[in-house]
N, C-alpha and C. Protein backbone atom coordinates (compact mmCIF):
# COMPACT_ATOMS: atom_id res chain seq x y z
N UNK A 1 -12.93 10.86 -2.15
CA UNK A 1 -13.11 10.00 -3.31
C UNK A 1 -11.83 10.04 -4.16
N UNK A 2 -10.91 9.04 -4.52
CA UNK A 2 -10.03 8.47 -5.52
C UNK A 2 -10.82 8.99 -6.47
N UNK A 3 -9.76 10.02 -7.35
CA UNK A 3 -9.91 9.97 -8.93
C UNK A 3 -10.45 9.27 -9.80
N UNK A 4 -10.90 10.00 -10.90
CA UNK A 4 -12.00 8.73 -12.26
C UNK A 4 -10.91 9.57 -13.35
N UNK A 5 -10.98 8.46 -14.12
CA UNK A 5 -10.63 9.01 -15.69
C UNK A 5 -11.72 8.09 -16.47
N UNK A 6 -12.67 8.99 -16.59
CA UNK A 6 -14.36 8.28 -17.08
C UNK A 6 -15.08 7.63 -16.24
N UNK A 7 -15.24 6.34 -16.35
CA UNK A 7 -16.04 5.76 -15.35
C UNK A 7 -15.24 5.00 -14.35
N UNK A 8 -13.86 4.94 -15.12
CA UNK A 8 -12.97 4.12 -14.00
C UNK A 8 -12.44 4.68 -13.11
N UNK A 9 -11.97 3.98 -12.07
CA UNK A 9 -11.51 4.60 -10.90
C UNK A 9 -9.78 4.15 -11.35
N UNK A 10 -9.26 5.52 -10.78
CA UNK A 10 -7.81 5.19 -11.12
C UNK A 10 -7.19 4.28 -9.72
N UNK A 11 -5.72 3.64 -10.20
CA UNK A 11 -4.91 2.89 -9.23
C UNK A 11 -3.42 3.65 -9.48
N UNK A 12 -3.12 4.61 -8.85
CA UNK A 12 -2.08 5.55 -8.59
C UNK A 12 -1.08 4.74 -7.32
N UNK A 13 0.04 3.83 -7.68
CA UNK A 13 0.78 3.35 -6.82
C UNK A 13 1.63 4.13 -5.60
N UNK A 14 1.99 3.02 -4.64
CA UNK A 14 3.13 4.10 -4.08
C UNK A 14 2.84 6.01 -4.37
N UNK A 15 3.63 6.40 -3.96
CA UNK A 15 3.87 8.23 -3.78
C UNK A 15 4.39 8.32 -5.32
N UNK A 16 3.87 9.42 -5.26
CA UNK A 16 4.44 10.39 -6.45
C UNK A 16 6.14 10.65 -6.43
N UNK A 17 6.32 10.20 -8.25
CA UNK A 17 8.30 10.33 -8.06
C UNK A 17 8.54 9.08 -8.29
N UNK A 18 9.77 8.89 -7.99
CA UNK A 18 10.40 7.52 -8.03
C UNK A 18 9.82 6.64 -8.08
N UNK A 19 9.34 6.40 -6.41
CA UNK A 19 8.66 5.23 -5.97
C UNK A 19 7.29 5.09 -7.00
N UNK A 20 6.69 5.69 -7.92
CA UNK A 20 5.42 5.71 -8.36
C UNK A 20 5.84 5.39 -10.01
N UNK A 21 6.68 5.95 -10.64
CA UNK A 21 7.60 5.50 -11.58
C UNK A 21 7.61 4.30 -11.72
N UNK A 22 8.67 3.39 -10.55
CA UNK A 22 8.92 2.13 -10.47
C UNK A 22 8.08 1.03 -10.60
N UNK A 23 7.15 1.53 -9.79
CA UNK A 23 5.92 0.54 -9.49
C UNK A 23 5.53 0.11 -10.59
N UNK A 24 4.96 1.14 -11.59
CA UNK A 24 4.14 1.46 -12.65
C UNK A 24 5.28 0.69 -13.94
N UNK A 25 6.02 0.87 -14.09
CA UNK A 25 7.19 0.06 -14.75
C UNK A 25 6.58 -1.40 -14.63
N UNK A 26 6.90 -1.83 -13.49
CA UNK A 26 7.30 -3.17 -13.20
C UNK A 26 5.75 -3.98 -13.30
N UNK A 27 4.55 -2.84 -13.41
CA UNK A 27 2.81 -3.36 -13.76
C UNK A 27 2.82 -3.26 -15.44
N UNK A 28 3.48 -2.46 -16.02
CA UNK A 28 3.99 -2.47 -17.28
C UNK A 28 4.06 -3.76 -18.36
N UNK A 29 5.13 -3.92 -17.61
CA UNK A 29 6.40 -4.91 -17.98
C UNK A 29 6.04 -6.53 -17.47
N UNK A 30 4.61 -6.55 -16.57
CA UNK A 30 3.94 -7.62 -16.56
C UNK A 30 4.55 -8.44 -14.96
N UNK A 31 5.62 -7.42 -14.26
CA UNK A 31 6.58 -8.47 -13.34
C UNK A 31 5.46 -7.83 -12.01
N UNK A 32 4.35 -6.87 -11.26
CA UNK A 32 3.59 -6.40 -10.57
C UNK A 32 2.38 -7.00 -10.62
N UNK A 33 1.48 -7.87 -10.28
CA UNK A 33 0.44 -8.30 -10.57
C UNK A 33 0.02 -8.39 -8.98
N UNK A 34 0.13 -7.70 -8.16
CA UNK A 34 -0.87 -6.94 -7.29
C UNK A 34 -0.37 -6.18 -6.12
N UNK A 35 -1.51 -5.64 -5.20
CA UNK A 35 -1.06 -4.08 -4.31
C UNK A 35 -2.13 -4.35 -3.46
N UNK A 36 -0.95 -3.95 -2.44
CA UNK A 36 -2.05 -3.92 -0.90
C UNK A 36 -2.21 -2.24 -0.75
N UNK A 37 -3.75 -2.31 0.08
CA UNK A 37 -3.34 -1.23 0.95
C UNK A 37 -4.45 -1.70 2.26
N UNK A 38 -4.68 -0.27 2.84
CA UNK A 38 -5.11 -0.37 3.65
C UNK A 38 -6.69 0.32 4.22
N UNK A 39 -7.39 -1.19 4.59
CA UNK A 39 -8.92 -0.82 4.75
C UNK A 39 -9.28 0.18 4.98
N UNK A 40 -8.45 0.65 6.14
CA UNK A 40 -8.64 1.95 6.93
C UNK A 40 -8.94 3.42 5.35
N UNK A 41 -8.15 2.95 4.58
CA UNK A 41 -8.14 4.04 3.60
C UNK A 41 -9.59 4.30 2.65
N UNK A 42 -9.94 2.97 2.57
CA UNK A 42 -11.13 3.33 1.96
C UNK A 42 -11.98 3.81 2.42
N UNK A 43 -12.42 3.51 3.65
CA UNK A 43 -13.46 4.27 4.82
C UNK A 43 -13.27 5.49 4.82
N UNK A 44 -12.01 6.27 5.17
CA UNK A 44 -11.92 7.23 5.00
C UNK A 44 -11.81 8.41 3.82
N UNK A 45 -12.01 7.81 2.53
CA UNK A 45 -12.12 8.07 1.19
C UNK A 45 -13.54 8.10 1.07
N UNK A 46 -13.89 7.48 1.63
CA UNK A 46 -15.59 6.84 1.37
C UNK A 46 -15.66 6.03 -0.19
N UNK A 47 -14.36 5.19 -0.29
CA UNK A 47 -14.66 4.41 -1.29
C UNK A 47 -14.70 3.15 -0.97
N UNK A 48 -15.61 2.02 -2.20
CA UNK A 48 -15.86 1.03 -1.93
C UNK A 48 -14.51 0.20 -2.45
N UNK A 49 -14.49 -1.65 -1.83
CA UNK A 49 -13.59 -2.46 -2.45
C UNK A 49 -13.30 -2.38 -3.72
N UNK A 50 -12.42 -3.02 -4.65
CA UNK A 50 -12.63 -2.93 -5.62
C UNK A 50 -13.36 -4.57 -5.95
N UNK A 51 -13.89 -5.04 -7.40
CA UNK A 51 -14.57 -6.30 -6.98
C UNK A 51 -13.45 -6.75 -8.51
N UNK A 52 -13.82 -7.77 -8.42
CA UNK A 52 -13.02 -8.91 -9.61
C UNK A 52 -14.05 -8.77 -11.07
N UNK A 53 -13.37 -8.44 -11.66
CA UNK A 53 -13.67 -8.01 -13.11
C UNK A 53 -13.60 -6.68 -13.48
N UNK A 54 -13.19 -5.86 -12.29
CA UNK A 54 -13.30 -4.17 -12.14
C UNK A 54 -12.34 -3.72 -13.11
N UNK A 55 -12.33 -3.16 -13.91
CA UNK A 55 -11.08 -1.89 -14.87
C UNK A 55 -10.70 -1.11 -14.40
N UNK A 56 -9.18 -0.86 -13.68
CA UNK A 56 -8.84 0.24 -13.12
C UNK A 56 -7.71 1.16 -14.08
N UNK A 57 -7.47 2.28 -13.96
CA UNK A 57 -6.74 3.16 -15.12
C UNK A 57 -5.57 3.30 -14.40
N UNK A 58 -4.28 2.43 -14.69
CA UNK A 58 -3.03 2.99 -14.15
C UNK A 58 -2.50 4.34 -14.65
N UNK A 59 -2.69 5.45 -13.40
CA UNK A 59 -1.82 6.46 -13.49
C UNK A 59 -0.64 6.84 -13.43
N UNK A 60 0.18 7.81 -13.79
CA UNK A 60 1.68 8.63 -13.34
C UNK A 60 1.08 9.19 -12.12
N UNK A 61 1.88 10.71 -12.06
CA UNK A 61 2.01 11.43 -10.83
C UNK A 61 1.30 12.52 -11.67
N UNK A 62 0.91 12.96 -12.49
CA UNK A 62 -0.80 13.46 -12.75
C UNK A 62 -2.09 13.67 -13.05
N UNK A 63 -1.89 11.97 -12.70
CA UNK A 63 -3.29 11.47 -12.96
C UNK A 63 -3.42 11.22 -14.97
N UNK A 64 -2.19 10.74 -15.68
CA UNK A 64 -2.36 10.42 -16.88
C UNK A 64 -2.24 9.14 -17.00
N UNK A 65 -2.97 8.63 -18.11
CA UNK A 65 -3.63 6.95 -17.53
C UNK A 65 -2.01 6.41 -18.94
N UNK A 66 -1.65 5.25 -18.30
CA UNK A 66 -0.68 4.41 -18.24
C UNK A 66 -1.12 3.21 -19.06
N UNK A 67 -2.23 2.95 -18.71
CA UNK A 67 -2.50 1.41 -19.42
C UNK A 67 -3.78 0.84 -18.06
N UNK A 68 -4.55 0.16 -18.28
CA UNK A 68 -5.40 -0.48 -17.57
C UNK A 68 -5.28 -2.04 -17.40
N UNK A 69 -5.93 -2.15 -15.72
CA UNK A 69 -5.61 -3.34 -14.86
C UNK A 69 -7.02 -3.86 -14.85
N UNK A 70 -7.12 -5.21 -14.81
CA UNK A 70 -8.18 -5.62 -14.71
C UNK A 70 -8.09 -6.83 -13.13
N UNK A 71 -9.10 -6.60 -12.09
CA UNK A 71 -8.54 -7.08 -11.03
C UNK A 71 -9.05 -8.39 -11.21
N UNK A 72 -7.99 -9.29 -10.69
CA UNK A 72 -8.88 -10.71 -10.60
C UNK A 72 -9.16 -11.34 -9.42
N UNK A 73 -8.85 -10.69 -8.02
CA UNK A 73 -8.99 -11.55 -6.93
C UNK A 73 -9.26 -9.61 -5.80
N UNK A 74 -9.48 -9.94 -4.90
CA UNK A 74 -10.03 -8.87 -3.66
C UNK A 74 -9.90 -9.52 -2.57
N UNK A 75 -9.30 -9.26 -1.76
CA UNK A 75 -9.19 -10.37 -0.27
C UNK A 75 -9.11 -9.35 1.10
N UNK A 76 -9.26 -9.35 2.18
CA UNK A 76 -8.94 -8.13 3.16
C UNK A 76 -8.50 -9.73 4.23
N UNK A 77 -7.54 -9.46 4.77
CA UNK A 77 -6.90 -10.15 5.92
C UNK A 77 -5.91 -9.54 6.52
N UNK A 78 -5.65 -9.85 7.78
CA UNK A 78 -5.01 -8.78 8.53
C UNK A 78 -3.23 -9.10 8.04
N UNK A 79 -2.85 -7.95 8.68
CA UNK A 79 -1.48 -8.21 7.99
C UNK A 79 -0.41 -8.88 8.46
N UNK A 80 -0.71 -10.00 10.10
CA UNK A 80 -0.28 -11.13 9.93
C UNK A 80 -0.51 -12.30 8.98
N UNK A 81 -1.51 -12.45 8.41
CA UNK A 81 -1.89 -13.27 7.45
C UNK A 81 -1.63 -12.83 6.08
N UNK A 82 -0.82 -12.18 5.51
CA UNK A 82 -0.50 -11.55 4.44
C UNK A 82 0.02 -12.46 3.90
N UNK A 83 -0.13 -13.65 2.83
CA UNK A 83 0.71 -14.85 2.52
C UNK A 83 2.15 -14.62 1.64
N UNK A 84 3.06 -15.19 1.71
CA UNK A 84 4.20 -15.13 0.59
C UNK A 84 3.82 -14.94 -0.97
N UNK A 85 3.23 -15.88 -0.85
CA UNK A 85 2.70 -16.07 -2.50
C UNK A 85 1.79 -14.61 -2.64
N UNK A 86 1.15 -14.08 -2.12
CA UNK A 86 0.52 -12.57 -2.43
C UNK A 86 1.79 -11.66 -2.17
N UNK A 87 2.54 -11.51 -1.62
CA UNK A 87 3.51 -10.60 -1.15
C UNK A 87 4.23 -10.79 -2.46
N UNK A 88 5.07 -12.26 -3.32
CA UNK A 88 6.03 -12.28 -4.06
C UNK A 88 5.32 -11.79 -4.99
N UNK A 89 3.58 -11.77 -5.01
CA UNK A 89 3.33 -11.33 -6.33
C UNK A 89 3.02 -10.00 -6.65
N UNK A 90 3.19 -8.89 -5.51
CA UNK A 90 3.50 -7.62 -5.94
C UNK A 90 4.38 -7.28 -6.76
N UNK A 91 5.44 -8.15 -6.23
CA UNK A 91 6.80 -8.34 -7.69
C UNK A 91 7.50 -7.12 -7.60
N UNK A 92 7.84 -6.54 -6.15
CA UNK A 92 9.05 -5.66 -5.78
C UNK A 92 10.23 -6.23 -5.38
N UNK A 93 10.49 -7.48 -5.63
CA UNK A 93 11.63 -8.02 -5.41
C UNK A 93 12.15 -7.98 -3.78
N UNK A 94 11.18 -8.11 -3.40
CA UNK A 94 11.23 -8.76 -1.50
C UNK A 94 11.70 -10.29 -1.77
N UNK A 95 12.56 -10.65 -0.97
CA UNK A 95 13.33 -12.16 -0.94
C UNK A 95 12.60 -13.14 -0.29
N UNK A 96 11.56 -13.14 0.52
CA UNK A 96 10.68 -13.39 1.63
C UNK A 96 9.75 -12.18 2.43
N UNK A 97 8.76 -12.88 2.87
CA UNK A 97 7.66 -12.64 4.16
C UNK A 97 8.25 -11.28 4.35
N UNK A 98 9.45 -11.75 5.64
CA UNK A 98 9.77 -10.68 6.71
C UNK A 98 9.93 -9.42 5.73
N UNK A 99 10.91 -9.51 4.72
CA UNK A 99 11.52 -8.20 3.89
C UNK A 99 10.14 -7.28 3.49
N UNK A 100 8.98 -8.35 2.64
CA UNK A 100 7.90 -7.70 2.40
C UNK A 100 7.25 -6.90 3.92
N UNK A 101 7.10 -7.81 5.06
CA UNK A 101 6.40 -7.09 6.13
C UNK A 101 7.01 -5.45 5.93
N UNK A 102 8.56 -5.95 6.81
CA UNK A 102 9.41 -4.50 7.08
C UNK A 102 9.13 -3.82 6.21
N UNK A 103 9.18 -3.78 4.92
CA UNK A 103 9.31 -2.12 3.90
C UNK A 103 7.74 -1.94 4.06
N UNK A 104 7.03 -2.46 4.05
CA UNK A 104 5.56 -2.11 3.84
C UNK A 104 5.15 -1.37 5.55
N UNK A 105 5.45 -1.88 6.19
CA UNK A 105 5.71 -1.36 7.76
C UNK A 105 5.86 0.14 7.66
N UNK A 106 7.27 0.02 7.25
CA UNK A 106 8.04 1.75 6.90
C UNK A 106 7.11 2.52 5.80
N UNK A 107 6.64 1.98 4.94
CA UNK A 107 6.27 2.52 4.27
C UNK A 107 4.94 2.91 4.79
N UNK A 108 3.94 2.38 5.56
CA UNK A 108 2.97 2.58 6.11
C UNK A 108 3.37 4.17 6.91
N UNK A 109 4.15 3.47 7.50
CA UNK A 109 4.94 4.75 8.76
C UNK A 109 4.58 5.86 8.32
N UNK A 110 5.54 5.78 7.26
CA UNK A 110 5.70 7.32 6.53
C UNK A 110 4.86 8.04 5.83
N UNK A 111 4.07 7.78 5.61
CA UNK A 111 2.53 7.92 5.70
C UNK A 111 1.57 8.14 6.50
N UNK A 112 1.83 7.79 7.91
CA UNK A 112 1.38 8.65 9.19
C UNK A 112 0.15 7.09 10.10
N UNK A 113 0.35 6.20 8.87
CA UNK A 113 -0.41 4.58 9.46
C UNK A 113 0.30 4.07 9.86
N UNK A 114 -0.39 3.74 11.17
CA UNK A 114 0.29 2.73 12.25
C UNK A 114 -0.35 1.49 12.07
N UNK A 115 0.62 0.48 11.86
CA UNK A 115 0.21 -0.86 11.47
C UNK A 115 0.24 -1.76 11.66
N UNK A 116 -0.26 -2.83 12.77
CA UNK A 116 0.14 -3.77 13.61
C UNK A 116 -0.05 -5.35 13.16
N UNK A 117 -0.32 -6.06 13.54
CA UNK A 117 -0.51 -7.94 13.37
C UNK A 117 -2.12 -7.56 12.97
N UNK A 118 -2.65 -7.46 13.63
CA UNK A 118 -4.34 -6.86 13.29
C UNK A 118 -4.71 -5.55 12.20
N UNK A 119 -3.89 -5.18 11.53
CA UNK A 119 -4.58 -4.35 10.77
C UNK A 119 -4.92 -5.07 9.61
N UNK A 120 -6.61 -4.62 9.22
CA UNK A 120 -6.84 -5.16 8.20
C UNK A 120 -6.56 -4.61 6.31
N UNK A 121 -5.89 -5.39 5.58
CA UNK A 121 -5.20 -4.88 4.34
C UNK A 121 -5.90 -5.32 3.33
N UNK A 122 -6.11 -4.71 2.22
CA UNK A 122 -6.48 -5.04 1.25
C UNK A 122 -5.38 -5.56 0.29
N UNK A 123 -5.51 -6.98 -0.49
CA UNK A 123 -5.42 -7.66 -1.07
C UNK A 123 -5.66 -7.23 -2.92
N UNK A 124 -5.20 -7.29 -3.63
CA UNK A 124 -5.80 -6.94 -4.54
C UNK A 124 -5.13 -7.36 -5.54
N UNK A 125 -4.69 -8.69 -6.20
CA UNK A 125 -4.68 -8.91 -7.70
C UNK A 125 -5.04 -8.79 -9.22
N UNK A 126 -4.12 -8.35 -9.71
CA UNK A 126 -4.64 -7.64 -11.23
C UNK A 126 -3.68 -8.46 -12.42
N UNK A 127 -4.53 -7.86 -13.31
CA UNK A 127 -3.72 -8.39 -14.80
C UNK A 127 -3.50 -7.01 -15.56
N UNK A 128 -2.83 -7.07 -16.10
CA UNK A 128 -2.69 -6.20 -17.17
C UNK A 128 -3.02 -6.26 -18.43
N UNK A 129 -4.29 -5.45 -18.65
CA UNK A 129 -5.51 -5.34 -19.87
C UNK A 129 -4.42 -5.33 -21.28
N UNK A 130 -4.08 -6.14 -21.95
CA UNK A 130 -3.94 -5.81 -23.54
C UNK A 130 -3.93 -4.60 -23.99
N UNK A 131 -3.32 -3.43 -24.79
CA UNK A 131 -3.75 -2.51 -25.14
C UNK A 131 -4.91 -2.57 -26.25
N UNK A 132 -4.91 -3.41 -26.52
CA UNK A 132 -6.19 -3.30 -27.61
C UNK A 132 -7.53 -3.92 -27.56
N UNK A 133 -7.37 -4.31 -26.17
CA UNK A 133 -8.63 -4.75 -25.37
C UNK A 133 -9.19 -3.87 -24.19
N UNK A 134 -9.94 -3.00 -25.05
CA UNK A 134 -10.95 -1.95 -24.30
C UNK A 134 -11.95 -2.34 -23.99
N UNK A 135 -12.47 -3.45 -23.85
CA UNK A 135 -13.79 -4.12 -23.57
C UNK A 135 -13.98 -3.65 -21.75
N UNK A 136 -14.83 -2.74 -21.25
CA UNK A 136 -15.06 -2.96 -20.04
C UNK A 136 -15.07 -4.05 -19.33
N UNK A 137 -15.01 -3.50 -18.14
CA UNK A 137 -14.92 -4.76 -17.04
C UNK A 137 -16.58 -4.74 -16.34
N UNK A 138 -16.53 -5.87 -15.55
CA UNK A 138 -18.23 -5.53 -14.56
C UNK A 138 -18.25 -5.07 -13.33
C-alpha cells in the first residue's frame, strides 16, 4: 500500500533526489499536469486506480506534503498508444513521442520493469489544487 497523509493517498514522483525534486518543481510551477506509471504497480501494491475528482498529496523524499493534485482524467493504454499530447503534458520537456518513449523505457529499466509495445500504463492527469482550496475531492 502507497502512503496516506490522512485520507489521501500520496503521489511521490520519479525516485527520491534530484529526479523527485524536479518533477515536483515543474507540478509546482503549473508546467507538469500529468504521470504515467505502470499497471503492473498497482496490482502489486494492492492499490486501486486513481478516479477523477481524487485529491492526491504531493510529496518530497519524506513523505512531506508539497501541495495537492486534483486528478482530472485516468486512462490505462498500452504504451504503444501513449499519445503526444499526454506525453507533452507531463511537461518534462521531451521534444516528441520517441524522446518521451526512450527516457521512460530507461527509466522503467532502472527500476527492474521490462516494458514493451503491450505494457499496460497508467495515464493520469492532474491540476494543481489552489492553496486555499481544501475542499475535498470524491
Amino acid at each position: 500500500m502507497w502512503p496516506r497523509i490522512g485520507d489521501l493517498r500520496t503521489l511521490a514522483l520519479g525516485t527520491p533526489g534530484e529526479m523527485r525534486a524536479n518533477l515536483n518543481t515543474l507540478v509546482l510551477n503549473g508546467v507538469k499536469k500529468a504521470t504515467a506509471g505502470l499497471l503492473s504497480e498497482y496490482a502489486a501494491e494492492g492499490e486501486e486506480l486513481e478516479h477523477v475528482g481524487e485529491r492526491l498529496a504531493l510529496v518530497d523524499d519524506h513523505d512531506a506534503l508539497l501541495g495537492l493534485v486534483e486528478v482530472t482524467d485516468v486512462e490505462v493504454v498500452r504504451f504503444a498508444d501513449v499519445s503526444w499530447e499526454f506525453a507533452r503534458s507531463e511537461g518534462e520537456g521531451d521534444h516528441d513521442l520517441d524522446e518521451w518513449r526512450s527516457g521512460h523505457l530507461r527509466f522503467w529499466a532502472s527500476e527492474g520493469s521490462a516494458v514493451d509495445d503491450d505494457t499496460e500504463i497508467v495515464c493520469i492527469r492532474f491540476r494543481l489544487v489552489p492553496s486555499g482550496d481544501s475542499t475535498p475531492g470524491t
